[in-house]
PDB file of N, CA and C in Angstrom:
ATOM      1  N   UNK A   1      75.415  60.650  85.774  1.00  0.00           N
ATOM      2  CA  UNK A   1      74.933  61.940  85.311  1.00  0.00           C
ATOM      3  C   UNK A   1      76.087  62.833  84.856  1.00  0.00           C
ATOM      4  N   UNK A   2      77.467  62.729  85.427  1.00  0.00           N
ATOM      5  CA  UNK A   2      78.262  63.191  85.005  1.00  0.00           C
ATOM      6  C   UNK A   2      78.665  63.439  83.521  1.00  0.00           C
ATOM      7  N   UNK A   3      78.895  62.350  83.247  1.00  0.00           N
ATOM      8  CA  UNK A   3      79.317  61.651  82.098  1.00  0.00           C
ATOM      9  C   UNK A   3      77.980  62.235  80.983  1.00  0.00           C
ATOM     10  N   UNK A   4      76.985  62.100  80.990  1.00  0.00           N
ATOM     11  CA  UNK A   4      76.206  63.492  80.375  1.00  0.00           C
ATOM     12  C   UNK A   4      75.994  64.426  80.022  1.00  0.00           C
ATOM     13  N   UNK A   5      76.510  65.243  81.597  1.00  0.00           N
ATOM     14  CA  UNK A   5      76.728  66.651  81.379  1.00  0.00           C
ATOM     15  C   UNK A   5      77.696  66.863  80.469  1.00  0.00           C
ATOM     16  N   UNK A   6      78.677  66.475  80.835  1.00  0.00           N
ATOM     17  CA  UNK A   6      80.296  66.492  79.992  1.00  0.00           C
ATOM     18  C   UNK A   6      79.982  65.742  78.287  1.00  0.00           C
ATOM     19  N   UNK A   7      79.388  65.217  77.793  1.00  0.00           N
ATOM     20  CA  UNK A   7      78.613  65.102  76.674  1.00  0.00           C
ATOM     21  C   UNK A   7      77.507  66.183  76.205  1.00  0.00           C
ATOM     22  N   UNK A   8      76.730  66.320  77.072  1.00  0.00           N
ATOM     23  CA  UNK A   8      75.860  67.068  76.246  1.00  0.00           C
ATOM     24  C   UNK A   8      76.828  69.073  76.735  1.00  0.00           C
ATOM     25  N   UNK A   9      77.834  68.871  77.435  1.00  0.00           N
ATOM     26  CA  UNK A   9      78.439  70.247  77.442  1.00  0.00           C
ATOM     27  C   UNK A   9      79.046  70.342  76.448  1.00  0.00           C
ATOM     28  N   UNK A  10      79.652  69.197  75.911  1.00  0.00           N
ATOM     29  CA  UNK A  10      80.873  69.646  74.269  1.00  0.00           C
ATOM     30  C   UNK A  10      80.024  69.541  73.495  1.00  0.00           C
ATOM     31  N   UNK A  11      78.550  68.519  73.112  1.00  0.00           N
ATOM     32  CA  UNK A  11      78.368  69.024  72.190  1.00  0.00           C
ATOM     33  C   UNK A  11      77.349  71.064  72.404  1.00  0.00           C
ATOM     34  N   UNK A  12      77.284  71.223  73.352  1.00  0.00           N
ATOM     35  CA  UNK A  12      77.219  72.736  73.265  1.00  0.00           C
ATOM     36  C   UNK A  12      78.498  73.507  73.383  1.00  0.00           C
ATOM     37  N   UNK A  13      79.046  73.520  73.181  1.00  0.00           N
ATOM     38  CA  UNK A  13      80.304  73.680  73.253  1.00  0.00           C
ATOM     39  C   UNK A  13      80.644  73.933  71.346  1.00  0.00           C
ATOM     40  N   UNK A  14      80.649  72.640  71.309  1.00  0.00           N
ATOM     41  CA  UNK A  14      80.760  72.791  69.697  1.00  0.00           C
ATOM     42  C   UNK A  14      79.835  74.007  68.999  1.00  0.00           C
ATOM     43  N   UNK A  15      78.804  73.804  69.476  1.00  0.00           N
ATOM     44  CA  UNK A  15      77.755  74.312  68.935  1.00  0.00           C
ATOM     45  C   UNK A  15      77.978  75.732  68.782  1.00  0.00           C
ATOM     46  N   UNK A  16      78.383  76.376  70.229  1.00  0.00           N
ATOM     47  CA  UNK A  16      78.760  77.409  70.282  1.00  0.00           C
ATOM     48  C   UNK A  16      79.843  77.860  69.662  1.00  0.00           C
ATOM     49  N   UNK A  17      80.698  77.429  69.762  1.00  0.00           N
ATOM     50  CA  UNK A  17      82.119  77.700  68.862  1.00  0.00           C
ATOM     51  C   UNK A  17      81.476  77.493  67.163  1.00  0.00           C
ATOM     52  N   UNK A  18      80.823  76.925  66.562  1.00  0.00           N
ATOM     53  CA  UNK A  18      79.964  76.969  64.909  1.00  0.00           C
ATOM     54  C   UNK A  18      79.419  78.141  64.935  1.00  0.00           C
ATOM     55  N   UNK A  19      78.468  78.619  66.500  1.00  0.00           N
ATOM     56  CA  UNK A  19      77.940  80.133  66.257  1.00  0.00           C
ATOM     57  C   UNK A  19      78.534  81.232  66.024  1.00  0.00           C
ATOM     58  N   UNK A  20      79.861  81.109  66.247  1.00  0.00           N
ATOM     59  CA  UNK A  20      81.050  82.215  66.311  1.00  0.00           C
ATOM     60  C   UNK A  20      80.945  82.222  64.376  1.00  0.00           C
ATOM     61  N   UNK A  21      80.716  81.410  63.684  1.00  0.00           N
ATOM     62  CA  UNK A  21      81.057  82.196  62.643  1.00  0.00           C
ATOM     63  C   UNK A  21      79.645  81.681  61.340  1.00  0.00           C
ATOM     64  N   UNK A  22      78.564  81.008  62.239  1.00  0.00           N
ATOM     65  CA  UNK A  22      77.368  81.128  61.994  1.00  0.00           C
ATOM     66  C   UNK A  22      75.912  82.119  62.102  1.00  0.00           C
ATOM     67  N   UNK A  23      75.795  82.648  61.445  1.00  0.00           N
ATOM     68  CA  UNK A  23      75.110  83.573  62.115  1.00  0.00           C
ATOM     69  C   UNK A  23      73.629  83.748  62.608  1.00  0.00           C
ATOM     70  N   UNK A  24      73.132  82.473  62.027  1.00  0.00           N
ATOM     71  CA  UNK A  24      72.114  81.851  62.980  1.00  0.00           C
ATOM     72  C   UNK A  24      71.631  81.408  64.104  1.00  0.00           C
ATOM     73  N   UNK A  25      73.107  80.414  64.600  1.00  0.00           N
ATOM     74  CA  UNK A  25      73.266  80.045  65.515  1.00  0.00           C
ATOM     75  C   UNK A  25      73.524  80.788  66.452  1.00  0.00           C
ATOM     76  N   UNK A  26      72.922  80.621  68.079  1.00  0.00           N
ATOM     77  CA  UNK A  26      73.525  81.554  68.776  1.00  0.00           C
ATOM     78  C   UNK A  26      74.853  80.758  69.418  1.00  0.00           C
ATOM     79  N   UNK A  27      75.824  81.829  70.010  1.00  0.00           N
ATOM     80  CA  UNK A  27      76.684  81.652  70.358  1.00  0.00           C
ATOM     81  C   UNK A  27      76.338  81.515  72.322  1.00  0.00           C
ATOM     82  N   UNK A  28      75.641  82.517  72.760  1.00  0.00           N
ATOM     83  CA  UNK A  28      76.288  82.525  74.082  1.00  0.00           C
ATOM     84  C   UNK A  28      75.108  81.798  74.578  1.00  0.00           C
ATOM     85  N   UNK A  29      74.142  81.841  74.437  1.00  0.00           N
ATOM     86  CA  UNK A  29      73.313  80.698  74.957  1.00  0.00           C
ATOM     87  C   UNK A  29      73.685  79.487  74.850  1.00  0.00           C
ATOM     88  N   UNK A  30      74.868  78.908  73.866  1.00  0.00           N
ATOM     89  CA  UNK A  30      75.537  77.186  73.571  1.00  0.00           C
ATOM     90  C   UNK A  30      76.726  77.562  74.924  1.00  0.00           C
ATOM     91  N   UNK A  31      77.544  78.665  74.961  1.00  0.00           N
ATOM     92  CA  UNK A  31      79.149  78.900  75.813  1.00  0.00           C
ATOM     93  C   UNK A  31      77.893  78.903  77.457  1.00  0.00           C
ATOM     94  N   UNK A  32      76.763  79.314  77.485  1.00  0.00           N
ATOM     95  CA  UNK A  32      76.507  79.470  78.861  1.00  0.00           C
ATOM     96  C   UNK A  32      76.343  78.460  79.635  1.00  0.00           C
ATOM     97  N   UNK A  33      75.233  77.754  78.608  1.00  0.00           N
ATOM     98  CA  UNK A  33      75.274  76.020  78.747  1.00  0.00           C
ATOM     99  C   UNK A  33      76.065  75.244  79.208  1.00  0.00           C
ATOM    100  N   UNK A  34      77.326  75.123  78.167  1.00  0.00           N
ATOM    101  CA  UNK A  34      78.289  74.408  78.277  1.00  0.00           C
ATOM    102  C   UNK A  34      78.716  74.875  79.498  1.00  0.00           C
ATOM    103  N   UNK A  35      79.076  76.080  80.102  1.00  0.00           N
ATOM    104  CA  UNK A  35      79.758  76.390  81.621  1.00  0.00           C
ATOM    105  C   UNK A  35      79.152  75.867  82.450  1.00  0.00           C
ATOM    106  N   UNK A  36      77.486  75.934  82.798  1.00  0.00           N
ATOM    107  CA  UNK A  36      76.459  75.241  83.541  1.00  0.00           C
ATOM    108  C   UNK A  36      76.444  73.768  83.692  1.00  0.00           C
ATOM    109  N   UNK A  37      76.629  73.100  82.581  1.00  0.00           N
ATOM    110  CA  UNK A  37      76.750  71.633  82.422  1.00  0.00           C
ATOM    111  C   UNK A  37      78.582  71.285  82.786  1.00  0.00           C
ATOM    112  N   UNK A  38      79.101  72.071  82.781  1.00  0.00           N
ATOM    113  CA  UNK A  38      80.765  71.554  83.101  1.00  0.00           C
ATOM    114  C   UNK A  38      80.952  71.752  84.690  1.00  0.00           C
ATOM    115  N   UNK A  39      80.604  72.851  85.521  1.00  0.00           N
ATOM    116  CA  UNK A  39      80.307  73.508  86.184  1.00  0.00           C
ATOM    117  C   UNK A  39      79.532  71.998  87.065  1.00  0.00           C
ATOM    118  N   UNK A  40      78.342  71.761  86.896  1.00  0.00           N
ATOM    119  CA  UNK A  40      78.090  70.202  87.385  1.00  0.00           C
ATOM    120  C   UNK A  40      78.905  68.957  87.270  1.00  0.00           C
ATOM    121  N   UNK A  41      79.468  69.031  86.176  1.00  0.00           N
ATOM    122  CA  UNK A  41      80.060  67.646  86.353  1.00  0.00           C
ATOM    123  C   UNK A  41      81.786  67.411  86.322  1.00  0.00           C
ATOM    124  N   UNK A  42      82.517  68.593  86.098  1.00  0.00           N
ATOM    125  CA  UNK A  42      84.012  68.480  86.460  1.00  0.00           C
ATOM    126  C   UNK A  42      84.011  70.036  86.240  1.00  0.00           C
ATOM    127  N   UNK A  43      85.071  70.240  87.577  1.00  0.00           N
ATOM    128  CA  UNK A  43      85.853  71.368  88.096  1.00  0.00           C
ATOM    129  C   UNK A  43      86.769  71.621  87.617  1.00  0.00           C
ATOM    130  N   UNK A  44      87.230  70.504  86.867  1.00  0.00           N
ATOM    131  CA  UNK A  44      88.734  70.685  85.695  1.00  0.00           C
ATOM    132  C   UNK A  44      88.105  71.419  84.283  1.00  0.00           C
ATOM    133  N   UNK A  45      86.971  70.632  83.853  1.00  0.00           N
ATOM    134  CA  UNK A  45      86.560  70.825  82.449  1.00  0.00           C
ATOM    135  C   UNK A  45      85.984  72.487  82.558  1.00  0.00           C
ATOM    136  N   UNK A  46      85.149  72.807  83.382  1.00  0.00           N
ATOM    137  CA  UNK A  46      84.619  74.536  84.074  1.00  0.00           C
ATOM    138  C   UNK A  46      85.887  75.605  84.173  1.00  0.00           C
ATOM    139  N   UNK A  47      87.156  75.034  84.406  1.00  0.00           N
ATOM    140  CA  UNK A  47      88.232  75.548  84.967  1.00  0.00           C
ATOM    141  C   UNK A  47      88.629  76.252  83.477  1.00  0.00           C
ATOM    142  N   UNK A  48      88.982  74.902  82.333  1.00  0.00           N
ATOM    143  CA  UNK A  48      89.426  74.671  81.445  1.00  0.00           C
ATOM    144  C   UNK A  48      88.811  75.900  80.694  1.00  0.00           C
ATOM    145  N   UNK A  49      87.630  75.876  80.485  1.00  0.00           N
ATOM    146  CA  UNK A  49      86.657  76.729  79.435  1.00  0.00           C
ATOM    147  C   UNK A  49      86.655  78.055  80.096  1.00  0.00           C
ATOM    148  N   UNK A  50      86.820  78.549  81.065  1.00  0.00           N
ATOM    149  CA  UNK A  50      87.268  80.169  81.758  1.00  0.00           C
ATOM    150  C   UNK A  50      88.593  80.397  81.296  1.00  0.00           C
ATOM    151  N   UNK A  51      89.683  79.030  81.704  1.00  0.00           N
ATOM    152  CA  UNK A  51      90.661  80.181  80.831  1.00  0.00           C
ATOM    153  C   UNK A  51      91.068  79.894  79.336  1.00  0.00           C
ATOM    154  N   UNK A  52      90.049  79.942  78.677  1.00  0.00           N
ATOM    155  CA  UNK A  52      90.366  80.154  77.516  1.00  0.00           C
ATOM    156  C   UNK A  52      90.731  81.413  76.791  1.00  0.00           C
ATOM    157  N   UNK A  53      91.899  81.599  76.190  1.00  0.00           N
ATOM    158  CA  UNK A  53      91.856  82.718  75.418  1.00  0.00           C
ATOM    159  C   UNK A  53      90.497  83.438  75.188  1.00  0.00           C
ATOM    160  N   UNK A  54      89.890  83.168  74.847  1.00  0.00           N
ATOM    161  CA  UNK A  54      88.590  83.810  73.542  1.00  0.00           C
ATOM    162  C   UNK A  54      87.663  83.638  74.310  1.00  0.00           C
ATOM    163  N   UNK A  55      87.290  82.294  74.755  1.00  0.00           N
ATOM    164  CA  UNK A  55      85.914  81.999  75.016  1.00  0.00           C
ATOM    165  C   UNK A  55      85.747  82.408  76.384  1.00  0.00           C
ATOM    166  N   UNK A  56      86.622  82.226  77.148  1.00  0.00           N
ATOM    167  CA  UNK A  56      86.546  82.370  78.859  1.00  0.00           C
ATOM    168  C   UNK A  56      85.829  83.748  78.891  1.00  0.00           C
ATOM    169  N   UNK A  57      86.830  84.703  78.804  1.00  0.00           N
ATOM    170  CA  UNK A  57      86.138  86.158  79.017  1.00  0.00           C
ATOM    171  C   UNK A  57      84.756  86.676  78.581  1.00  0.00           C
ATOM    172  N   UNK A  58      84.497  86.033  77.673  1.00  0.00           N
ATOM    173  CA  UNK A  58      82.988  86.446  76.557  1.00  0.00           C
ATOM    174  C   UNK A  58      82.063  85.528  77.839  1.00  0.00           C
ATOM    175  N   UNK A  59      82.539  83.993  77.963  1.00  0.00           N
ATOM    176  CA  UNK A  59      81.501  83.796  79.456  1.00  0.00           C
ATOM    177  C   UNK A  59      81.700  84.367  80.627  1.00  0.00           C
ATOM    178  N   UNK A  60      82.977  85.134  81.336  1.00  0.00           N
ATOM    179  CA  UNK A  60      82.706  85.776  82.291  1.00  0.00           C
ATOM    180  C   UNK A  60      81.860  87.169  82.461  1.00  0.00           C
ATOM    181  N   UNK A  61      82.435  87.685  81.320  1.00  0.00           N
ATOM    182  CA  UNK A  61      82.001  88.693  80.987  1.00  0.00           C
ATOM    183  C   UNK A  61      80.366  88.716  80.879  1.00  0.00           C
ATOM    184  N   UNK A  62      78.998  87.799  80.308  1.00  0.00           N
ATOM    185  CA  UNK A  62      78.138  87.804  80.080  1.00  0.00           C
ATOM    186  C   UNK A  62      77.409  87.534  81.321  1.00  0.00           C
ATOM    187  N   UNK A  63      78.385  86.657  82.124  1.00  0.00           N
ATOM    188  CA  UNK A  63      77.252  85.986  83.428  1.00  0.00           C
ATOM    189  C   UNK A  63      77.775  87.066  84.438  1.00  0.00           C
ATOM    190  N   UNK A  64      78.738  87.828  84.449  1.00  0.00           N
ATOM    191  CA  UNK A  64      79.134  89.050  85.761  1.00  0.00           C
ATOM    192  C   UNK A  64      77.986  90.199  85.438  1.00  0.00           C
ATOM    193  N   UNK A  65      78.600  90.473  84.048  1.00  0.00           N
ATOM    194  CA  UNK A  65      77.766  91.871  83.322  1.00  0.00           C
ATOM    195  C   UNK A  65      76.302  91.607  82.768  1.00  0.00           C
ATOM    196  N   UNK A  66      75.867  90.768  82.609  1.00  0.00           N
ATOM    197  CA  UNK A  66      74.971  90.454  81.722  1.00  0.00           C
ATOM    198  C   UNK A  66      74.970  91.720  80.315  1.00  0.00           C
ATOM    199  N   UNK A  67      76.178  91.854  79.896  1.00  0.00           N
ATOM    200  CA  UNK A  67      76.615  92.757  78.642  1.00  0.00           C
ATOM    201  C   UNK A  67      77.480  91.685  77.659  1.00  0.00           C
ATOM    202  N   UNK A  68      77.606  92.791  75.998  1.00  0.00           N
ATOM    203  CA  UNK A  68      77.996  92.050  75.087  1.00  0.00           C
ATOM    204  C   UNK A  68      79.052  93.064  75.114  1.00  0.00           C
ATOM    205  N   UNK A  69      80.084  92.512  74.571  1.00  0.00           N
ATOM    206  CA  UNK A  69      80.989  93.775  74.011  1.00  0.00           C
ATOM    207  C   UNK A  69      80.690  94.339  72.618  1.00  0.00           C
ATOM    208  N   UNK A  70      80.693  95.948  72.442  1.00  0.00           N
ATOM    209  CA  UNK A  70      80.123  96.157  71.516  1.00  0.00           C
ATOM    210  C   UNK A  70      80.648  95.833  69.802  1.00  0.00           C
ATOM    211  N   UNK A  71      82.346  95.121  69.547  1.00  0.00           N
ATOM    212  CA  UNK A  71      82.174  94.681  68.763  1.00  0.00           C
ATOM    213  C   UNK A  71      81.904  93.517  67.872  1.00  0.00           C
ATOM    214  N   UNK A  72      81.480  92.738  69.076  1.00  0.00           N
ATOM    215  CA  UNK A  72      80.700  90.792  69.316  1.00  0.00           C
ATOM    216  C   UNK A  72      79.334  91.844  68.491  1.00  0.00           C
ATOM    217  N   UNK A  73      78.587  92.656  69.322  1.00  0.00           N
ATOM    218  CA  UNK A  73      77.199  93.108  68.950  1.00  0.00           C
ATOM    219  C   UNK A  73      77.251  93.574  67.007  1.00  0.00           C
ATOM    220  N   UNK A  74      78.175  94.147  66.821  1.00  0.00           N
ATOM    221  CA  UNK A  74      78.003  94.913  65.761  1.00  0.00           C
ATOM    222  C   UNK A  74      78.590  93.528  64.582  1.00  0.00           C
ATOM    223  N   UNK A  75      79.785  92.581  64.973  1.00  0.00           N
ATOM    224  CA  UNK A  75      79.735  91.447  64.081  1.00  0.00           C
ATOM    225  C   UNK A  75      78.974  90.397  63.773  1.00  0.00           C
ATOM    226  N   UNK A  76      77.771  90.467  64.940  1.00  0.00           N
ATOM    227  CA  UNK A  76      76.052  89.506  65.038  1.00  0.00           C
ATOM    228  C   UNK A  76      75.889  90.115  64.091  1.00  0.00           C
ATOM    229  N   UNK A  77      75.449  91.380  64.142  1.00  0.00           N
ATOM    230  CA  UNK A  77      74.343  91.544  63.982  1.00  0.00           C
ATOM    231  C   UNK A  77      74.383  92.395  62.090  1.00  0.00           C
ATOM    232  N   UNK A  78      76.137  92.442  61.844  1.00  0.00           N
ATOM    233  CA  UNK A  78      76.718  92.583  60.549  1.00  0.00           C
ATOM    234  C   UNK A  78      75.867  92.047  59.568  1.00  0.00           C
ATOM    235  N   UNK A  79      76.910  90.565  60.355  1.00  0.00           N
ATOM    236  CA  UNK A  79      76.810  89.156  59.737  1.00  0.00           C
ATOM    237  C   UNK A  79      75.338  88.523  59.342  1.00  0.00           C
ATOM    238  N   UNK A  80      74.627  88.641  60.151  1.00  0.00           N
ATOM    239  CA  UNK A  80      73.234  88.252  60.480  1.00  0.00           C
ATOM    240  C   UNK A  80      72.607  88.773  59.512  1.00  0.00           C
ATOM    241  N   UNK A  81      72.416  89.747  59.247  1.00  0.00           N
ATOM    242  CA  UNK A  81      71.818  90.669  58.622  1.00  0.00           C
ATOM    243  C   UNK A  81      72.242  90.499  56.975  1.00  0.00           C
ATOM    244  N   UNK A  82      73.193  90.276  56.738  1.00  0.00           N
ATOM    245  CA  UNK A  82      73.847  89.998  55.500  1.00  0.00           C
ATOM    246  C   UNK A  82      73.389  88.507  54.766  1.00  0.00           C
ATOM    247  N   UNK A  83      73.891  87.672  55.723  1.00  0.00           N
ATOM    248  CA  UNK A  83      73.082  86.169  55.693  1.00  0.00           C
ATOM    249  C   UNK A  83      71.902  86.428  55.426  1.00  0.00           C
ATOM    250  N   UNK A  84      71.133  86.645  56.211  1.00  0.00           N
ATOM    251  CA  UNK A  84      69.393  86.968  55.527  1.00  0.00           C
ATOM    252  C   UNK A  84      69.086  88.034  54.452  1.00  0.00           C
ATOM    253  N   UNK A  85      69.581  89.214  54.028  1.00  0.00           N
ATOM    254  CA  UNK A  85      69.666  89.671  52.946  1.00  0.00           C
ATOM    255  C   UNK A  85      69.700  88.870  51.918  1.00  0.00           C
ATOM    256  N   UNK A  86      70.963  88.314  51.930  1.00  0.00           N
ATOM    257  CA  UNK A  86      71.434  87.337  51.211  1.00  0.00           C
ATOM    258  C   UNK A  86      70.400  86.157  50.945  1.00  0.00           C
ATOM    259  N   UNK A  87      69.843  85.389  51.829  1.00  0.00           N
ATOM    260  CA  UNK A  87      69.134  84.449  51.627  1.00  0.00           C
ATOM    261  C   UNK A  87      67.574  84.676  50.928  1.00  0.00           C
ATOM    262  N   UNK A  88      67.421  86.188  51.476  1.00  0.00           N
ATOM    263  CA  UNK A  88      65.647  86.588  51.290  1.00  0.00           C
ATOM    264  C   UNK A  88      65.842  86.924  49.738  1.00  0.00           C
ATOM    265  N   UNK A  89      67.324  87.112  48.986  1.00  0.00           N
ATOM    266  CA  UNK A  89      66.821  87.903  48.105  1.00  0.00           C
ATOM    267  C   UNK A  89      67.750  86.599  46.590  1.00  0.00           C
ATOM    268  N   UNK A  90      68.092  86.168  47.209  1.00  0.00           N
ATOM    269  CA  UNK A  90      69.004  85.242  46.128  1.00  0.00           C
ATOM    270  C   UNK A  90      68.541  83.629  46.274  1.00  0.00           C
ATOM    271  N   UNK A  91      68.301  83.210  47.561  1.00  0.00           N
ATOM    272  CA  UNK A  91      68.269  81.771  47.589  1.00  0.00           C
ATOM    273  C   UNK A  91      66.746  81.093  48.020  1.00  0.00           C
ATOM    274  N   UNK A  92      65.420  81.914  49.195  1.00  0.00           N
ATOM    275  CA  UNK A  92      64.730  81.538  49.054  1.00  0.00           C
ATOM    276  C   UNK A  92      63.942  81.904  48.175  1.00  0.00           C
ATOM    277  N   UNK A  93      63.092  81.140  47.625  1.00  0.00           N
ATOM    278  CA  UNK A  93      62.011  81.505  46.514  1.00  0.00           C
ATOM    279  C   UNK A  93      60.493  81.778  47.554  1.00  0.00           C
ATOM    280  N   UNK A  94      60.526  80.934  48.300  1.00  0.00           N
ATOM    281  CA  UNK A  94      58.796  81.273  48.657  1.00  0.00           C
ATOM    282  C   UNK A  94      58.596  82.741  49.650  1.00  0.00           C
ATOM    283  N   UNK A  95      57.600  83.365  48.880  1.00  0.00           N
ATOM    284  CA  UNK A  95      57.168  84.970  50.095  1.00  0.00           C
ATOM    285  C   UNK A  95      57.355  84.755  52.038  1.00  0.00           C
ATOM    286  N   UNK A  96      56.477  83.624  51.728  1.00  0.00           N
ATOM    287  CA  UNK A  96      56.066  83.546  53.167  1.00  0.00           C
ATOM    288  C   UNK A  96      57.721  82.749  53.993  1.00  0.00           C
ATOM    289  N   UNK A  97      58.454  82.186  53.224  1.00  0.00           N
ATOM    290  CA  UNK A  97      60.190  81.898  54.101  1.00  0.00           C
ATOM    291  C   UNK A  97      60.562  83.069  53.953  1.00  0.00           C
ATOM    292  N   UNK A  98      60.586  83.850  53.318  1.00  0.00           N
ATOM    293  CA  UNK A  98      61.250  85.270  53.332  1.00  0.00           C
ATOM    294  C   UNK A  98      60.705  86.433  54.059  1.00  0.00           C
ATOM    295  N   UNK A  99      59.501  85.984  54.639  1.00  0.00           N
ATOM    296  CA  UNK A  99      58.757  86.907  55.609  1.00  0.00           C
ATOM    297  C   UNK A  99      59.333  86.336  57.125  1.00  0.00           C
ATOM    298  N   UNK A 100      59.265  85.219  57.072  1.00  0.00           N
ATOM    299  CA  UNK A 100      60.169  84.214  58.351  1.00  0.00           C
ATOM    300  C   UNK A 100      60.926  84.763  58.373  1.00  0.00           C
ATOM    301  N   UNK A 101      62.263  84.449  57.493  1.00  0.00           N
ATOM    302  CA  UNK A 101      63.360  85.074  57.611  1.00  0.00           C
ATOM    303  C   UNK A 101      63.833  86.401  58.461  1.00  0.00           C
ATOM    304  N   UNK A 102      62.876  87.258  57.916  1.00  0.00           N
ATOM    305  CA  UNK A 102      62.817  88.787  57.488  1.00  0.00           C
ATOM    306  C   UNK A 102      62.561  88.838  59.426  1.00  0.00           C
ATOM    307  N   UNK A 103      61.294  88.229  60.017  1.00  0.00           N
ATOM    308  CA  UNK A 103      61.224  88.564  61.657  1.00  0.00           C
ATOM    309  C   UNK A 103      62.453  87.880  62.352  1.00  0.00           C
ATOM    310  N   UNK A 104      63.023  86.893  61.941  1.00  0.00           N
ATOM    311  CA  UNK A 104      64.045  86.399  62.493  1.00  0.00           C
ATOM    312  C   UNK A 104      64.871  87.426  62.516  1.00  0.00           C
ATOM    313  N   UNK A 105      65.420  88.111  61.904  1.00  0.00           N
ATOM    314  CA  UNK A 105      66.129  89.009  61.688  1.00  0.00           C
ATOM    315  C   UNK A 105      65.912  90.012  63.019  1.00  0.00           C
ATOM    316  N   UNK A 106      64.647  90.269  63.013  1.00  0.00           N
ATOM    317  CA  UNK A 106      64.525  91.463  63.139  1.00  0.00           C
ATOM    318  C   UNK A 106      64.210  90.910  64.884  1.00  0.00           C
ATOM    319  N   UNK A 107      63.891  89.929  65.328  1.00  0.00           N
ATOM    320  CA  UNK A 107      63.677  89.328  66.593  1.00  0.00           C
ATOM    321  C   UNK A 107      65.271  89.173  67.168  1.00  0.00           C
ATOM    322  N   UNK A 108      66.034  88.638  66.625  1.00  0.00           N
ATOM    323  CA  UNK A 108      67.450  88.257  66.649  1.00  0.00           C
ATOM    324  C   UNK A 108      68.144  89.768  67.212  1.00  0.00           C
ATOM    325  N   UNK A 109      67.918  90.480  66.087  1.00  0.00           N
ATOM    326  CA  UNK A 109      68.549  92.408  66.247  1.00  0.00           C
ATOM    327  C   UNK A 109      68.174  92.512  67.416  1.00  0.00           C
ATOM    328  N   UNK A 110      66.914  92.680  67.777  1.00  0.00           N
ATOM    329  CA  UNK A 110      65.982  93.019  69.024  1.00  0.00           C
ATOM    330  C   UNK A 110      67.093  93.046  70.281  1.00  0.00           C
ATOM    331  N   UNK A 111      66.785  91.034  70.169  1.00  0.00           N
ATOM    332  CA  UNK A 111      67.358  90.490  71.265  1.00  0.00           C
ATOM    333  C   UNK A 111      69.022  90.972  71.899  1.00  0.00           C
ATOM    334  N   UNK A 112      69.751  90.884  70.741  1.00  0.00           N
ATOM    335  CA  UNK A 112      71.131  91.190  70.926  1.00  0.00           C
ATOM    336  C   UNK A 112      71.361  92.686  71.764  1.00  0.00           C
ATOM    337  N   UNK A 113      70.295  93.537  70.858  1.00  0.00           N
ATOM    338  CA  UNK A 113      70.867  94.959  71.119  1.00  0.00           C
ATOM    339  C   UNK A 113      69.967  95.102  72.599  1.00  0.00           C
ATOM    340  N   UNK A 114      68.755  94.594  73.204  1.00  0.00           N
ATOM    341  CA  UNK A 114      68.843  94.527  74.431  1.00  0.00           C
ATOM    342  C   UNK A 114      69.026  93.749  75.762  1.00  0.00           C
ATOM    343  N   UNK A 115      70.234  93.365  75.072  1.00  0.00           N
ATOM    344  CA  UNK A 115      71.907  93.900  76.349  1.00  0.00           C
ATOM    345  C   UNK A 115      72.567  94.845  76.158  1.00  0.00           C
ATOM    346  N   UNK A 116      72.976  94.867  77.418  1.00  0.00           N
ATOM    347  CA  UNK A 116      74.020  96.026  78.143  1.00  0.00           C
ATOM    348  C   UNK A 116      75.108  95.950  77.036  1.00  0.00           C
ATOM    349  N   UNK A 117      75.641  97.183  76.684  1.00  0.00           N
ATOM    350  CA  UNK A 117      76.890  96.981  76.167  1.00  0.00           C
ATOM    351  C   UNK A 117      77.880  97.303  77.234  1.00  0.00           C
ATOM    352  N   UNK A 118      79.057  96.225  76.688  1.00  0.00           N
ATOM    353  CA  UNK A 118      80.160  95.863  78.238  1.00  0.00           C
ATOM    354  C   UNK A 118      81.419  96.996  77.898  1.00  0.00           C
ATOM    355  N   UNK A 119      81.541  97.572  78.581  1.00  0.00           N
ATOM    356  CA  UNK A 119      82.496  98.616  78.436  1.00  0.00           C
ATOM    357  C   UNK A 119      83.578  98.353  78.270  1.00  0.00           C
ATOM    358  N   UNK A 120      84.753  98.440  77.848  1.00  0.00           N
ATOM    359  CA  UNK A 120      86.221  98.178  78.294  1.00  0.00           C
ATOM    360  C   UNK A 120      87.152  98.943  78.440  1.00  0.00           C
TER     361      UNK A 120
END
C-alpha cells in the first residue's frame, strides 16, 4: 500500500504544482492530498514536501489556518477569470459551454473567497 500512496501522492503532487500556473486546476486540494498520502506512506517523503521553499508553507499554512494568503486568492482568481473570459468569448463557440464556463467561474470565485484570508 505504500508504494501507492507514494505513486498516487506525486502524481498529485504533479498535479498540484500544473495548478500553480493552471487555472483550472486546483492547486491545494492536489498539495493536501499529496501530504495525506505521503504522510501514510514515508516520513521522509511528508518531511520533504513541508520543507519546501514554496509549497511547504502554502500546506502548513492551509491545514493550521484553514486560510489562503491573500495574494494566492487574488492570482486564482486574476488568472481564472481571464482564462474564462478568454475562452467564453474567443475560443468556445457553443452558448450552452459558455454558460458552463461562465458558473465555473463563478462557483470557483465562490469557493476560494470563502476562506479565511491568512494574515501575515
Amino acid at each position: 500500500m505504500k508504494t501507492i500512496y507514494i505513486i498516487i501522492g506525486t502524481i498529485s503532487l504533479i498535479l498540484g504544482v500544473m495548478g500553480i500556473f493552471l487555472p483550472l486546476l486546483p492547486t491545494t486540494p492536489f498539495l493536501l492530498l499529496t501530504a495525506a498520502l505521503y504522510f501514510r506512506a514515508s516520513p521522509r517523503l511528508y518531511n520533504w514536501l513541508l520543507s519546501q521553499k514554496h509549497l511547504g508553507p502554502y500546506i502548513r499554512n492551509f491545514r493550521e489556518e484553514k486560510a489562503i494568503p491573500l495574494r494566492a486568492k487574488i492570482i486564482s482568481i486574476t488568472l481564472m477569470w481571464a482564462t474564462m473570459l478568454y475562452s467564453i468569448s474567443f475560443i468556445v463557440p457553443l452558448m450552452w459551454a459558455k454558460i458552463v464556463l461562465l458558473l465555473i467561474a463563478i462557483g470557483v470565485t465562490y469557493h476560494i473567497l470563502s476562506y479565511k484570508t491568512l494574515k501575515k
